[in-house]
C-alpha atoms as a PDB file:
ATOM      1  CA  UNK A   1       8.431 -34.747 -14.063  1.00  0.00           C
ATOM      2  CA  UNK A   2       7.842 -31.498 -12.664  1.00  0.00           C
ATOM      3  CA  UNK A   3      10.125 -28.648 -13.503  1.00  0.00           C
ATOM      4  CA  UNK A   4      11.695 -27.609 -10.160  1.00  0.00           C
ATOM      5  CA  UNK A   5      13.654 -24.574 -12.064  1.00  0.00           C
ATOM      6  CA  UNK A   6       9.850 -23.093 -13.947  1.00  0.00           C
ATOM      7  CA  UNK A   7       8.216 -23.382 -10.114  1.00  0.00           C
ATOM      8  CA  UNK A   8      11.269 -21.522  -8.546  1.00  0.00           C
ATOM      9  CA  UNK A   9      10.942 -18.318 -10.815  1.00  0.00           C
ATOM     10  CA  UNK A  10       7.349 -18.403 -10.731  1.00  0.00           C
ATOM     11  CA  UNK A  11       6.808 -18.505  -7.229  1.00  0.00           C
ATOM     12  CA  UNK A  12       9.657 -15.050  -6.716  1.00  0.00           C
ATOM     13  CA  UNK A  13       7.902 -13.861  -9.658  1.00  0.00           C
ATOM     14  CA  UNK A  14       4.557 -14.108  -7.518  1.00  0.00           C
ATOM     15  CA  UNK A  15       6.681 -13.285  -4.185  1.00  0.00           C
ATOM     16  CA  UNK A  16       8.187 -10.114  -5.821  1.00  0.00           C
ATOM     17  CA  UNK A  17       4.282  -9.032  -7.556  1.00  0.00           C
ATOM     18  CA  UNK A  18       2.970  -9.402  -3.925  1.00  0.00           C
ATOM     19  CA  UNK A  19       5.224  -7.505  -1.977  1.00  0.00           C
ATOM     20  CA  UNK A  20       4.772  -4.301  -4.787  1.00  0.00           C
ATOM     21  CA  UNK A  21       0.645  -5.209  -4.419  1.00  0.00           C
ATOM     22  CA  UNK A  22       1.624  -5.105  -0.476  1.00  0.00           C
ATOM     23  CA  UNK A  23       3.719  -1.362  -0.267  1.00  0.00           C
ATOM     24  CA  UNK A  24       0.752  -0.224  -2.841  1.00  0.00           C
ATOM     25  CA  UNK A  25      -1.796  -1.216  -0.454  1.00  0.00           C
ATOM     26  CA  UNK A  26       0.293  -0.027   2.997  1.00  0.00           C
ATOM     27  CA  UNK A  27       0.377   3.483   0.747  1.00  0.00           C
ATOM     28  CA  UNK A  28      -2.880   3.801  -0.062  1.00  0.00           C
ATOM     29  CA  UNK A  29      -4.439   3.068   4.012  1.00  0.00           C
ATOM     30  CA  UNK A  30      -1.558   5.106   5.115  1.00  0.00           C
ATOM     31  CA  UNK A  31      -2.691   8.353   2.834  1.00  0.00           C
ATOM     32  CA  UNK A  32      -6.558   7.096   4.009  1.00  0.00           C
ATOM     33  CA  UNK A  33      -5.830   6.984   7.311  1.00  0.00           C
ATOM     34  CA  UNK A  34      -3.909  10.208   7.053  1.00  0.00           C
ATOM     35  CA  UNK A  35      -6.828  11.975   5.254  1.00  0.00           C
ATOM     36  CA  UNK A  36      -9.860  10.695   8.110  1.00  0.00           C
ATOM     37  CA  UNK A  37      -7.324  12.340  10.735  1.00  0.00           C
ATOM     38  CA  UNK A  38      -7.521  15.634   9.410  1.00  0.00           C
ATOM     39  CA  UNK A  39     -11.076  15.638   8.686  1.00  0.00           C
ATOM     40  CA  UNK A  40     -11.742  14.393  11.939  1.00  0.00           C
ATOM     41  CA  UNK A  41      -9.478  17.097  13.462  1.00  0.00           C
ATOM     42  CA  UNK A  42     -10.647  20.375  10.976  1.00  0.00           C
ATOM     43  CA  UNK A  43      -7.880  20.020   8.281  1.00  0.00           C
ATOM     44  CA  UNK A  44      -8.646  20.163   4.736  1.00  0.00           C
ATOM     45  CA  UNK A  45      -6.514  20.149   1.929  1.00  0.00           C
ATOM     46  CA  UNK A  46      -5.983  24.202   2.162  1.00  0.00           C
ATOM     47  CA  UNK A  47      -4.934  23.449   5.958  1.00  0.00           C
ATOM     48  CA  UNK A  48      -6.071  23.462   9.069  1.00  0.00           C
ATOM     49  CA  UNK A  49      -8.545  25.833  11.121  1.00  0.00           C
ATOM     50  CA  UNK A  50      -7.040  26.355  14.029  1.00  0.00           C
ATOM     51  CA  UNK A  51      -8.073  30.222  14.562  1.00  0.00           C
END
């Protein structure tokens, strides 16, 4: 007999693991993305030449 209960809290276990792997990821492109833009435009990290 399978233990419906034990498969329950495993799988929001897994659900909840996922969606913290998931806003880790979203972070992590987001600050990439972020960081290719401002190359791409003439930023760097002590800001932007504009002049």
């Amino acid at each position: 007999m399978v233990n419906i209960g034990g498969l329950i809290a495993a799988a929001r276990f897994v659900g909840r693991v996922w969606l913290c792997v998931r806003l880790l990821v979203g972070c992590l492109v987001g600050v990439l993305v972020c960081w290719v833009l401002m190359l791409l435009i003439g930023c760097d990290l002590s800001g932007c030449g504009w002049e």
